[in-house]
PDB file of N, CA and C in Angstrom:
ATOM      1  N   UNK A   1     -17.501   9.859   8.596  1.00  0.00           N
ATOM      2  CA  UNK A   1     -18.925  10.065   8.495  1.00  0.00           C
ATOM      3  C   UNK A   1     -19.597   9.018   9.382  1.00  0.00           C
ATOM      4  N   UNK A   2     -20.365   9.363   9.973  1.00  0.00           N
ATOM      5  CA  UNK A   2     -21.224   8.555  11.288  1.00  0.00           C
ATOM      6  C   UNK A   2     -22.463   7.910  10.214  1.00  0.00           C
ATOM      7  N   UNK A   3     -22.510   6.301  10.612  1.00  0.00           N
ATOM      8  CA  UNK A   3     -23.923   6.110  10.115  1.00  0.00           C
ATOM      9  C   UNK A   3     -25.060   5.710  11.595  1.00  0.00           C
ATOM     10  N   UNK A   4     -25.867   6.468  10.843  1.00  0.00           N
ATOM     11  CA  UNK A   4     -27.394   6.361  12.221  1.00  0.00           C
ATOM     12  C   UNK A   4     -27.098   5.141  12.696  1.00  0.00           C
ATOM     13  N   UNK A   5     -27.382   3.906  11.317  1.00  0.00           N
ATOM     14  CA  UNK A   5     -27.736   2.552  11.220  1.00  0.00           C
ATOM     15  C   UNK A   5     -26.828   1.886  12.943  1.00  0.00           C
ATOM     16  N   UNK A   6     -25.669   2.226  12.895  1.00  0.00           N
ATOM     17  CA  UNK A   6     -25.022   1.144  13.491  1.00  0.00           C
ATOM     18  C   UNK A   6     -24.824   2.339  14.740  1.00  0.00           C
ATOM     19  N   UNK A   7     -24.404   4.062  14.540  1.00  0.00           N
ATOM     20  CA  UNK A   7     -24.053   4.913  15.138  1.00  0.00           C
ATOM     21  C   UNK A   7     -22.425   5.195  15.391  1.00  0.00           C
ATOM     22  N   UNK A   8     -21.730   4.606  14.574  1.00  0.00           N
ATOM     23  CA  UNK A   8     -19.991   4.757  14.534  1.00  0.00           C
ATOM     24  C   UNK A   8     -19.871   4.957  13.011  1.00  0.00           C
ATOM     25  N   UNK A   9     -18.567   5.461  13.050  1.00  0.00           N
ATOM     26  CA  UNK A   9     -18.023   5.870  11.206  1.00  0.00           C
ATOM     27  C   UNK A   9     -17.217   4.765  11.442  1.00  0.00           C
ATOM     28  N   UNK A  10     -16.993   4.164  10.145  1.00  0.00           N
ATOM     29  CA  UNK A  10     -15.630   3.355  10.162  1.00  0.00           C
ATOM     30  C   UNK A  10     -14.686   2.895  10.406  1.00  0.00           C
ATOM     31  N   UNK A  11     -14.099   4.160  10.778  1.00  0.00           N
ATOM     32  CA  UNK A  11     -12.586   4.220  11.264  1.00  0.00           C
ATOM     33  C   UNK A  11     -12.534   3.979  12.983  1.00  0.00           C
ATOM     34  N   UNK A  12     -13.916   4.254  13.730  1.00  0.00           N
ATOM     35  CA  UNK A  12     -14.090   3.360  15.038  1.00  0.00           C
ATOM     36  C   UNK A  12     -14.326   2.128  15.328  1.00  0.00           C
ATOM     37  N   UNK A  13     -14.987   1.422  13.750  1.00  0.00           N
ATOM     38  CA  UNK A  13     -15.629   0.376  13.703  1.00  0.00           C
ATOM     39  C   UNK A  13     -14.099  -0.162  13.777  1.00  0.00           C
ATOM     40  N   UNK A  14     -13.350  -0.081  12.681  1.00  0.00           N
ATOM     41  CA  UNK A  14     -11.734  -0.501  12.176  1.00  0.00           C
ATOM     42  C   UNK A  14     -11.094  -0.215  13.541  1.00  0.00           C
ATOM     43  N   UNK A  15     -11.096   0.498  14.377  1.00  0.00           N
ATOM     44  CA  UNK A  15      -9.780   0.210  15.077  1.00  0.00           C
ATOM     45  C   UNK A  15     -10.540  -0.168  15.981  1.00  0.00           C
ATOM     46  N   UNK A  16     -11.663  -0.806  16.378  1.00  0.00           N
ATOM     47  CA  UNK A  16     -12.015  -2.003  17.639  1.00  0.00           C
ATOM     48  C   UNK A  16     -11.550  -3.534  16.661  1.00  0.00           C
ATOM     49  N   UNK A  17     -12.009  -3.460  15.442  1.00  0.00           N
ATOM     50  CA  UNK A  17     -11.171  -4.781  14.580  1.00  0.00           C
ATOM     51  C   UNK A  17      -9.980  -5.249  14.387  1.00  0.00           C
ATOM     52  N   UNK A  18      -9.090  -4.035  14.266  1.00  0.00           N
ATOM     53  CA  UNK A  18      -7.697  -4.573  13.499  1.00  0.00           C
ATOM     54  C   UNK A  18      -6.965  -3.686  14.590  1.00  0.00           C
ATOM     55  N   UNK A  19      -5.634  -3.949  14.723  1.00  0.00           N
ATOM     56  CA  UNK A  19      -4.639  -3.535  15.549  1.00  0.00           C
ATOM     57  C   UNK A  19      -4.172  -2.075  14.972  1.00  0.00           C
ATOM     58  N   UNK A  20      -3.652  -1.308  15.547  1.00  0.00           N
ATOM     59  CA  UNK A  20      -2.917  -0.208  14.826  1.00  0.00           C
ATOM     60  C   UNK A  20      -1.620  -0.812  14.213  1.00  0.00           C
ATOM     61  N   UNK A  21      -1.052  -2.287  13.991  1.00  0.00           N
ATOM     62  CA  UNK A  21      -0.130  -2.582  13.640  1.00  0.00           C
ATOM     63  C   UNK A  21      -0.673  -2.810  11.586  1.00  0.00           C
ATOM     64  N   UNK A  22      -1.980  -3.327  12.128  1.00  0.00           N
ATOM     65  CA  UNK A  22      -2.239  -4.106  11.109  1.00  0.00           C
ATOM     66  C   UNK A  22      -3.181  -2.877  10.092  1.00  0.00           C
ATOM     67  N   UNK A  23      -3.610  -2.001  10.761  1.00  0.00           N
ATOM     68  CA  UNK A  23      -4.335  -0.909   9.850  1.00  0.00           C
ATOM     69  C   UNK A  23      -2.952   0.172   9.348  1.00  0.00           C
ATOM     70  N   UNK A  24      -1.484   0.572  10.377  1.00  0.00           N
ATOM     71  CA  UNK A  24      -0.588   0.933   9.199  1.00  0.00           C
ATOM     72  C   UNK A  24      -0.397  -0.010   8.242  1.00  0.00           C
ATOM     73  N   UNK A  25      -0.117  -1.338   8.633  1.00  0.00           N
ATOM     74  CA  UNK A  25       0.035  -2.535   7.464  1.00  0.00           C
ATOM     75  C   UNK A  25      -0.856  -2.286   6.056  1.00  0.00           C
ATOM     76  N   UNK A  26      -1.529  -2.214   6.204  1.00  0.00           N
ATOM     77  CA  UNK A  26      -2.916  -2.005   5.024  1.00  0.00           C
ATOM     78  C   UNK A  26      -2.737  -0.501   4.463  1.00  0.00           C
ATOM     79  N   UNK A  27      -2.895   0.449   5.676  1.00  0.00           N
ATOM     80  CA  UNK A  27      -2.272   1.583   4.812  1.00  0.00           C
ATOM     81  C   UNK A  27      -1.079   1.783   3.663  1.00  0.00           C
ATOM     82  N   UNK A  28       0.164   1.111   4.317  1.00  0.00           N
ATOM     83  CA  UNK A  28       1.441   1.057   3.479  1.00  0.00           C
ATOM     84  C   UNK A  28       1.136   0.470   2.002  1.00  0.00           C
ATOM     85  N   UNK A  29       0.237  -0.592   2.212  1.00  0.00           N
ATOM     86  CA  UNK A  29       0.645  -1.809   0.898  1.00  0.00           C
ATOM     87  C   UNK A  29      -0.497  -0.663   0.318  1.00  0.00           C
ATOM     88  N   UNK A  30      -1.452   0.007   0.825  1.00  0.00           N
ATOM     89  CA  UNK A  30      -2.567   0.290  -0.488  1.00  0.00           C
ATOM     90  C   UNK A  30      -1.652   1.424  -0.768  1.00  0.00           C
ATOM     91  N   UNK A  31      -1.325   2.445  -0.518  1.00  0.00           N
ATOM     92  CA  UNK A  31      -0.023   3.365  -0.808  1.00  0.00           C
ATOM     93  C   UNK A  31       0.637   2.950  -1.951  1.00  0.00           C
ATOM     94  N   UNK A  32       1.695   1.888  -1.730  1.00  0.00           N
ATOM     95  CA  UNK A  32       2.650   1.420  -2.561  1.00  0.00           C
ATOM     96  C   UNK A  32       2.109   0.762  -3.948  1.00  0.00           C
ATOM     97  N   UNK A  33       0.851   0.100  -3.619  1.00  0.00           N
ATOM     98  CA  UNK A  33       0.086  -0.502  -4.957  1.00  0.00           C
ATOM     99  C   UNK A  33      -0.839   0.941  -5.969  1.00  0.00           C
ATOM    100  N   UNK A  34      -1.053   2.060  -4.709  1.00  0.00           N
ATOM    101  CA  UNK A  34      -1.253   3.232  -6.055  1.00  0.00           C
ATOM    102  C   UNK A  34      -0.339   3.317  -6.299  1.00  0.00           C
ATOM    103  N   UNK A  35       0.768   4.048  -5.984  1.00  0.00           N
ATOM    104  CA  UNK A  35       2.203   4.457  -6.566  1.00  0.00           C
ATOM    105  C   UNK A  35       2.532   3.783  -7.863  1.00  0.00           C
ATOM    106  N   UNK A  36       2.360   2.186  -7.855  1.00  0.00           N
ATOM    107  CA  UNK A  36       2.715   1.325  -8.810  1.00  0.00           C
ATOM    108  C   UNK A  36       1.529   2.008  -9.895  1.00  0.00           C
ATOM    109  N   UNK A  37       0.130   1.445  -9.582  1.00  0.00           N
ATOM    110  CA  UNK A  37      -0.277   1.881 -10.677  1.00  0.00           C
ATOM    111  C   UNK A  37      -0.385   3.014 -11.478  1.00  0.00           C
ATOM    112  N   UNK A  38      -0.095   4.426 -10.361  1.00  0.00           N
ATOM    113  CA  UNK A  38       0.087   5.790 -11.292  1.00  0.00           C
ATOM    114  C   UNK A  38       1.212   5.725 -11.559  1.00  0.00           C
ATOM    115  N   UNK A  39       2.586   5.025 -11.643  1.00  0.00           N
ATOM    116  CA  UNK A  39       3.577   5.008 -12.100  1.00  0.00           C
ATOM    117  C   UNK A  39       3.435   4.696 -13.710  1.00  0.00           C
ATOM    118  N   UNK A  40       2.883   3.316 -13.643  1.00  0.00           N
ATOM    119  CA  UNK A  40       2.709   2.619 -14.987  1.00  0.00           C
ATOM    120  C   UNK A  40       1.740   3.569 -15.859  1.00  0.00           C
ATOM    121  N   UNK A  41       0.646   3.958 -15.031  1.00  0.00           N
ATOM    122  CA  UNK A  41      -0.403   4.914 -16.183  1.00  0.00           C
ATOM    123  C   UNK A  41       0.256   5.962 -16.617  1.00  0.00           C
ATOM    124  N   UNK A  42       0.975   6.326 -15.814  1.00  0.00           N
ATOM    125  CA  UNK A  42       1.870   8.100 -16.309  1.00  0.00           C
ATOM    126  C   UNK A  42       2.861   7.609 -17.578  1.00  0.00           C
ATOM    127  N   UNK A  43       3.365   6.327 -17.464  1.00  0.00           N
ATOM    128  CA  UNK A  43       4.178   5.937 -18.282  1.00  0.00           C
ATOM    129  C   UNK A  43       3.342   5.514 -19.603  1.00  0.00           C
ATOM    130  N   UNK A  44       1.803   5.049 -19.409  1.00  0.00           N
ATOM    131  CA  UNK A  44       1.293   4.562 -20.564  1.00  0.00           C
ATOM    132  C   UNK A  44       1.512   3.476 -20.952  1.00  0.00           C
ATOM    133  N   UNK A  45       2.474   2.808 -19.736  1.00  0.00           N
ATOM    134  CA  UNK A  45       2.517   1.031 -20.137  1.00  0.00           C
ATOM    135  C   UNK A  45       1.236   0.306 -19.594  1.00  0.00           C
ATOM    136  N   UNK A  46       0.914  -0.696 -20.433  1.00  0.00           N
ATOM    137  CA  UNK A  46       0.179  -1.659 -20.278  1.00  0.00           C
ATOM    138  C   UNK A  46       0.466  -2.747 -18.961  1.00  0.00           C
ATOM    139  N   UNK A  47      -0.369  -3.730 -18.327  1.00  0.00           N
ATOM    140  CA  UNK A  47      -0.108  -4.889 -17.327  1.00  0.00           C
ATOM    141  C   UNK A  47       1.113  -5.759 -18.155  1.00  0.00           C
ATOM    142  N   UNK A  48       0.851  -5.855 -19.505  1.00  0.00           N
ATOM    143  CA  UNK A  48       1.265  -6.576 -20.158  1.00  0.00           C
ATOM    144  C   UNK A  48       3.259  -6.030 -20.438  1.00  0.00           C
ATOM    145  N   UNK A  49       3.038  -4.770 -21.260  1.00  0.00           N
ATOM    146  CA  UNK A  49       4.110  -4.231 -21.442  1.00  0.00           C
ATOM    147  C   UNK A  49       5.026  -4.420 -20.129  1.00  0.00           C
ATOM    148  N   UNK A  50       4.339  -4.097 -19.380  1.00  0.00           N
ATOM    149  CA  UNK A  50       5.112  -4.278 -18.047  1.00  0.00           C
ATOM    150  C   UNK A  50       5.831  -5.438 -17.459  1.00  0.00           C
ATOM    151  N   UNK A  51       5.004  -6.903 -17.993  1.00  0.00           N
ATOM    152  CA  UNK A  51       5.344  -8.295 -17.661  1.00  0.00           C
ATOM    153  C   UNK A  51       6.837  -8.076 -18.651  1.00  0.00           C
ATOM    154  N   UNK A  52       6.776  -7.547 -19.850  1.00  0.00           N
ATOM    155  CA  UNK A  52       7.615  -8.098 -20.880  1.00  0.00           C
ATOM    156  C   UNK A  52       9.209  -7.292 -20.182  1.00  0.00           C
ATOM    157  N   UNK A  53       8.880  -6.127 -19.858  1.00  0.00           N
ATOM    158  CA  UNK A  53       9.927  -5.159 -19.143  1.00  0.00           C
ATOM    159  C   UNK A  53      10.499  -5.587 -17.697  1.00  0.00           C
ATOM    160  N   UNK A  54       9.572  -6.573 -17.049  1.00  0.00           N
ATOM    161  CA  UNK A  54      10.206  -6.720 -15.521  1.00  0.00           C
ATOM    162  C   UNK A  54      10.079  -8.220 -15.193  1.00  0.00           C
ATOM    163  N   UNK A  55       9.805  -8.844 -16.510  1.00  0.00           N
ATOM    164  CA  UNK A  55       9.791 -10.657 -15.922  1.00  0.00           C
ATOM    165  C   UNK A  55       9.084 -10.863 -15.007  1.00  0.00           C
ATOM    166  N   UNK A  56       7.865 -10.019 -14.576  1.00  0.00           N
ATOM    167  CA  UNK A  56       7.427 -10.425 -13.878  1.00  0.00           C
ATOM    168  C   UNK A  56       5.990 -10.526 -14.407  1.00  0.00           C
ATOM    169  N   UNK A  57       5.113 -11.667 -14.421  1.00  0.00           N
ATOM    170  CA  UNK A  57       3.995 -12.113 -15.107  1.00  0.00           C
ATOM    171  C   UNK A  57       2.577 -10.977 -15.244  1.00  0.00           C
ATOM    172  N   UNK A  58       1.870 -10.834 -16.253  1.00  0.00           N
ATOM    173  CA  UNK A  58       0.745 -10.206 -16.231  1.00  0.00           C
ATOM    174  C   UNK A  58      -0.187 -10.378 -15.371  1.00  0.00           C
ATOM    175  N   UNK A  59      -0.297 -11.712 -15.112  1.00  0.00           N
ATOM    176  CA  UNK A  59      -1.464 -11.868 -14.409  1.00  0.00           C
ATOM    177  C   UNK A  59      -0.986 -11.484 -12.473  1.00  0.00           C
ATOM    178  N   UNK A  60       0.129 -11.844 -12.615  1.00  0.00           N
ATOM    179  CA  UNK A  60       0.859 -11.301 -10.948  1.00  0.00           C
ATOM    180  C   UNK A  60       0.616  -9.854 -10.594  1.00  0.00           C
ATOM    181  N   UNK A  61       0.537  -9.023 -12.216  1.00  0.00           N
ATOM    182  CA  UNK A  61       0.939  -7.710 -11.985  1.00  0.00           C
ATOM    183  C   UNK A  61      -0.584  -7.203 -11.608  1.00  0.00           C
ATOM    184  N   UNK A  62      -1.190  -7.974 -12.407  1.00  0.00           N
ATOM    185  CA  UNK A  62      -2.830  -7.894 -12.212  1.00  0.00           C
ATOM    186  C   UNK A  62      -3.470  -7.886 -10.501  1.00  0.00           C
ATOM    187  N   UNK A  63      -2.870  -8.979 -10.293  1.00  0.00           N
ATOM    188  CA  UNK A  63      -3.382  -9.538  -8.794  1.00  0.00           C
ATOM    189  C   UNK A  63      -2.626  -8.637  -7.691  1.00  0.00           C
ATOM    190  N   UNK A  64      -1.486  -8.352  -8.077  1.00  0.00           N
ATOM    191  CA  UNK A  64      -0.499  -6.935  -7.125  1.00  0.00           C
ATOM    192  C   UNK A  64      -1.672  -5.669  -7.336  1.00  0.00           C
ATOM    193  N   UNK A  65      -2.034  -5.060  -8.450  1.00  0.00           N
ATOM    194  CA  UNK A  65      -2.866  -3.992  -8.458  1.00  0.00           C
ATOM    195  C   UNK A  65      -4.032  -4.077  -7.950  1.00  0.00           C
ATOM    196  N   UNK A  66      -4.499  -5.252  -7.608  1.00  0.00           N
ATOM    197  CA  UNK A  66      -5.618  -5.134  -7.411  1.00  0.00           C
ATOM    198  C   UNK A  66      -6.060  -5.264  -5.604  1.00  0.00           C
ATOM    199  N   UNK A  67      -4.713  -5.824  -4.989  1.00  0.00           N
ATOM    200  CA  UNK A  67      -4.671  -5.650  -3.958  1.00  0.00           C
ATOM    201  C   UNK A  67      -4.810  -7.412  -3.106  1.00  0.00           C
ATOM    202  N   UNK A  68      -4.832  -8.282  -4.231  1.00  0.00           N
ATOM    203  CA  UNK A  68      -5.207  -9.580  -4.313  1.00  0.00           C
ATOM    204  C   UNK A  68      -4.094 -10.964  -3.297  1.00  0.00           C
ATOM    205  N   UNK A  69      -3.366  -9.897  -3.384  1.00  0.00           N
ATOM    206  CA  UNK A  69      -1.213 -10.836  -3.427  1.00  0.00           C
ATOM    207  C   UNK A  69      -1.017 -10.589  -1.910  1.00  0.00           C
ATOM    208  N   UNK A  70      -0.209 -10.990  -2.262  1.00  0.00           N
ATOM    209  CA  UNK A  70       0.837  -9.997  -0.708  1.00  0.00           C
ATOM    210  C   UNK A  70       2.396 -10.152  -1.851  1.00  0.00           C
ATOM    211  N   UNK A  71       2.340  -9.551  -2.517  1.00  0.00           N
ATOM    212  CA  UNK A  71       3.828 -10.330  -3.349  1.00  0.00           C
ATOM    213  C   UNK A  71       4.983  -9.498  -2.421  1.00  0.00           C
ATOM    214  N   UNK A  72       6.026 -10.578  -2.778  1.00  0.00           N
ATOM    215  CA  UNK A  72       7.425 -10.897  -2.391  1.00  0.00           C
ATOM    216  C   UNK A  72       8.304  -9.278  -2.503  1.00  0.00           C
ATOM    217  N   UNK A  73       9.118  -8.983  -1.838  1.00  0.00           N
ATOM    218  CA  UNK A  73      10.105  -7.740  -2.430  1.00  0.00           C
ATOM    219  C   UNK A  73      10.689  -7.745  -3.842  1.00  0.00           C
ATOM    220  N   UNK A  74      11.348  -9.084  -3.661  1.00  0.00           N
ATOM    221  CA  UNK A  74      11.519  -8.910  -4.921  1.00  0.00           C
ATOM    222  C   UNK A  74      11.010  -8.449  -6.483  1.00  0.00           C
ATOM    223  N   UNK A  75       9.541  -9.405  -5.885  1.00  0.00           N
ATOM    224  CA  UNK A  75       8.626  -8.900  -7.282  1.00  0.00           C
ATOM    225  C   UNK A  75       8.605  -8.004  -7.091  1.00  0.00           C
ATOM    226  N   UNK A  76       8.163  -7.454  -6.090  1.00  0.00           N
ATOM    227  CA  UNK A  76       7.820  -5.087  -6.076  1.00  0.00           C
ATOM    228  C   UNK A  76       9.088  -4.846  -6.850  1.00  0.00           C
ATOM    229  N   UNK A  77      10.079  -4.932  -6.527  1.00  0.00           N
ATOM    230  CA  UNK A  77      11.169  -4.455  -7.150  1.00  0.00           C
ATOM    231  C   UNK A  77      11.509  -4.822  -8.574  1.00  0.00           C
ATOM    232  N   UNK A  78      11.112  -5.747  -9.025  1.00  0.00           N
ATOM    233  CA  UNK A  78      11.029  -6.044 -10.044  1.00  0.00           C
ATOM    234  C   UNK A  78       9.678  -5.195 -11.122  1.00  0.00           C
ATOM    235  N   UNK A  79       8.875  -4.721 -10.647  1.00  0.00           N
ATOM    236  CA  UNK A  79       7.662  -4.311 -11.385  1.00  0.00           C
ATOM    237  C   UNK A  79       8.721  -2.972 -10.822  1.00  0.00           C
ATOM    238  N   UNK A  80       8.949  -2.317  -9.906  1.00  0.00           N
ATOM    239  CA  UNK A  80       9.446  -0.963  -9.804  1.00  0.00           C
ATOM    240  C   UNK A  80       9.887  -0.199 -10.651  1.00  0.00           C
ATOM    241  N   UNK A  81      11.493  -1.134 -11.118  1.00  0.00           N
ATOM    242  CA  UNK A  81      12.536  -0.874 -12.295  1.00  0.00           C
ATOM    243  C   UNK A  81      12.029  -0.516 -12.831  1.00  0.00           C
ATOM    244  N   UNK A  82      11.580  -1.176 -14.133  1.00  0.00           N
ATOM    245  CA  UNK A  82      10.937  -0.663 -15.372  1.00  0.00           C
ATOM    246  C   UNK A  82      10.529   1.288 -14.878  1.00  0.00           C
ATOM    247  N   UNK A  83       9.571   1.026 -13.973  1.00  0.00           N
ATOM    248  CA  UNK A  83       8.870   2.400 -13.788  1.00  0.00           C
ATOM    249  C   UNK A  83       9.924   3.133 -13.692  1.00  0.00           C
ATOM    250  N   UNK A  84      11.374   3.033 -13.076  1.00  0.00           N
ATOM    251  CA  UNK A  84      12.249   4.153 -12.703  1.00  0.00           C
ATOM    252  C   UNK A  84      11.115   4.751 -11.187  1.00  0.00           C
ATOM    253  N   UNK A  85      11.018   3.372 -10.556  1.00  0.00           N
ATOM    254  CA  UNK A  85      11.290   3.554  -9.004  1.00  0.00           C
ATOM    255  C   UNK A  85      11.592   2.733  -8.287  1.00  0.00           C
ATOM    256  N   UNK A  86      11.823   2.740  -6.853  1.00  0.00           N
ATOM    257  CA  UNK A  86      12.429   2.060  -6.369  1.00  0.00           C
ATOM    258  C   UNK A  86      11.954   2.045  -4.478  1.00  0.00           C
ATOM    259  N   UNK A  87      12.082   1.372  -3.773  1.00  0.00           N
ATOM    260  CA  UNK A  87      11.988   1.436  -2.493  1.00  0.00           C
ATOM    261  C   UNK A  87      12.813   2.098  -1.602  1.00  0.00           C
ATOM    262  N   UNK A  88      12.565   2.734  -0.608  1.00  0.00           N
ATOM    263  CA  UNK A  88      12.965   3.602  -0.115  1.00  0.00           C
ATOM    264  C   UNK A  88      13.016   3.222   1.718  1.00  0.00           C
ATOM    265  N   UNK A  89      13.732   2.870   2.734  1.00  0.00           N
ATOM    266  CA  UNK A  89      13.701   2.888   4.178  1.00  0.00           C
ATOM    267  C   UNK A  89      13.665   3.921   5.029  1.00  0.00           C
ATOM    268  N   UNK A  90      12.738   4.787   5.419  1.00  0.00           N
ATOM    269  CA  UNK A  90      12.794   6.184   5.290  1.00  0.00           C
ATOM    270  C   UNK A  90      12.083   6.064   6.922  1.00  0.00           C
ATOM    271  N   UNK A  91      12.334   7.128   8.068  1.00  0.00           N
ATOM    272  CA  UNK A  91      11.924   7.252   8.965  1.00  0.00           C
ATOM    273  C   UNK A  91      10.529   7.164   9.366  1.00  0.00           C
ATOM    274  N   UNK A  92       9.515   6.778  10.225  1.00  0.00           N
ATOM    275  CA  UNK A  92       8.289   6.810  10.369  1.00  0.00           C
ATOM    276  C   UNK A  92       7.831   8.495  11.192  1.00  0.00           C
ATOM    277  N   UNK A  93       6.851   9.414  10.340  1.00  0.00           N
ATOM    278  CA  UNK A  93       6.767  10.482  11.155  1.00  0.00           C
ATOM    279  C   UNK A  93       6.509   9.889  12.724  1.00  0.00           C
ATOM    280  N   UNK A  94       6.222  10.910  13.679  1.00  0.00           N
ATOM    281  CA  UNK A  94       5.820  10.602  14.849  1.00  0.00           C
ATOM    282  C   UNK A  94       5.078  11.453  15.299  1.00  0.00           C
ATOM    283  N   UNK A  95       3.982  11.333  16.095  1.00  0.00           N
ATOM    284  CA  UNK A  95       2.748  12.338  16.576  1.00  0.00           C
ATOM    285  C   UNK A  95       3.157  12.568  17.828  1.00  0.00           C
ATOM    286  N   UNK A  96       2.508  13.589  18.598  1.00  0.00           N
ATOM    287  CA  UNK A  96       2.579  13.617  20.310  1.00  0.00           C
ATOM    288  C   UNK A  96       1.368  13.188  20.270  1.00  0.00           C
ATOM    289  N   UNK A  97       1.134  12.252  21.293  1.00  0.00           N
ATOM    290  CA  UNK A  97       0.121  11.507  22.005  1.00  0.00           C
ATOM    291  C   UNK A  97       0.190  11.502  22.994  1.00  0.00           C
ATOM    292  N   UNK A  98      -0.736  12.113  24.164  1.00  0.00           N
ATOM    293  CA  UNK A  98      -0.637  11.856  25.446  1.00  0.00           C
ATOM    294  C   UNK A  98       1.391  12.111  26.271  1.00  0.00           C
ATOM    295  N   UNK A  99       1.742  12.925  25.478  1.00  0.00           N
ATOM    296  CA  UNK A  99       2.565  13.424  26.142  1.00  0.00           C
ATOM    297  C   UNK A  99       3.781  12.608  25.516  1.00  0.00           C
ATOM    298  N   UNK A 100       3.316  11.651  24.786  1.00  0.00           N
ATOM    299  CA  UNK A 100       4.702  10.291  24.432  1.00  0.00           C
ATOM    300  C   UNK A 100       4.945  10.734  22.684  1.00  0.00           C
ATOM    301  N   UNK A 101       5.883  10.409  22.359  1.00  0.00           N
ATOM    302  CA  UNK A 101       6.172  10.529  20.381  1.00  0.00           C
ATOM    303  C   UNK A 101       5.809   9.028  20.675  1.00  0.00           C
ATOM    304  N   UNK A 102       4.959   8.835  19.598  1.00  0.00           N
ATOM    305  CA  UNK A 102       4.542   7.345  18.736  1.00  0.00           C
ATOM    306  C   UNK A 102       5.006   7.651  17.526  1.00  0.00           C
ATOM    307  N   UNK A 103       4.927   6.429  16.725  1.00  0.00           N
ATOM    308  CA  UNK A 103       5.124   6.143  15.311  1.00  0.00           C
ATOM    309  C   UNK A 103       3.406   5.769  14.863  1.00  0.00           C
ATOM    310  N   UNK A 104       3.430   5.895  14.041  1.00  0.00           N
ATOM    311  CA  UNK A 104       2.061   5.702  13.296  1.00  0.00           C
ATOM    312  C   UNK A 104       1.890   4.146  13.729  1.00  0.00           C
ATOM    313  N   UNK A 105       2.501   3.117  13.862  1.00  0.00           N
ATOM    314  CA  UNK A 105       2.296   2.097  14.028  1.00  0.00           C
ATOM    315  C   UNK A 105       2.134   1.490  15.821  1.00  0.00           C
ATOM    316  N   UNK A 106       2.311   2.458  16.473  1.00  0.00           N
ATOM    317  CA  UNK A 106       2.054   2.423  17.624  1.00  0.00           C
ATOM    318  C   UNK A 106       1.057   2.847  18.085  1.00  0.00           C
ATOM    319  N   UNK A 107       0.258   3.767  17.344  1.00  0.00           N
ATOM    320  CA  UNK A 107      -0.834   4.915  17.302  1.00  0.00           C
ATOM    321  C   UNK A 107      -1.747   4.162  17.972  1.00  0.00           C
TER     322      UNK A 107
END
């Protein structure tokens, strides 16, 4: 959506700001931090229930959802378990651009 005010939408404003390295970066982690939290809501566990199930602290789990952290693999993996998920190394699609395959992170 274009605003009058400035005359660009967002997503022009964002990629004269941040790199295409660093806007997939941001894409991935906000991805993976819903996943977490519709994991836990589908399950009906609490921040809390969750600390007690994955050793990993309430208030961490708090600051991971909220987008606050950058936490460690381990912790992801640790809040994962419980949910019955897990991380995955999975190919990056690729677009035609100008005649070349990119990866989203090349975009």
């Amino acid at each position: 959506m274009s605003n009058a005010a400035i005359g660009r939408t967002w997503e022009e404003v964002e990629r004269e700001i941040y790199t295409h390295e660093e806007i997939a970066e941001s894409n991935l982690r906000v991805a993976l931090i819903g996943e977490i939290i519709k994991a836990r809501q589908e399950k009906g566990i609490s921040q809390k229930k969750l600390e007690e199930m994955s050793g990993v602290k309430q208030p961490i789990i708090a600051r991971m959802e909220r987008g606050n952290t950058s936490s460690q693999i381990d912790t992801i993996l640790k809040v994962l378990a419980p949910l019955g998920k897990t991380l995955a190394i999975v190919p990056l699609e690729t677009k035609q651009i100008d005649g070349m395959d990119r990866s989203p992170a090349q975009q």
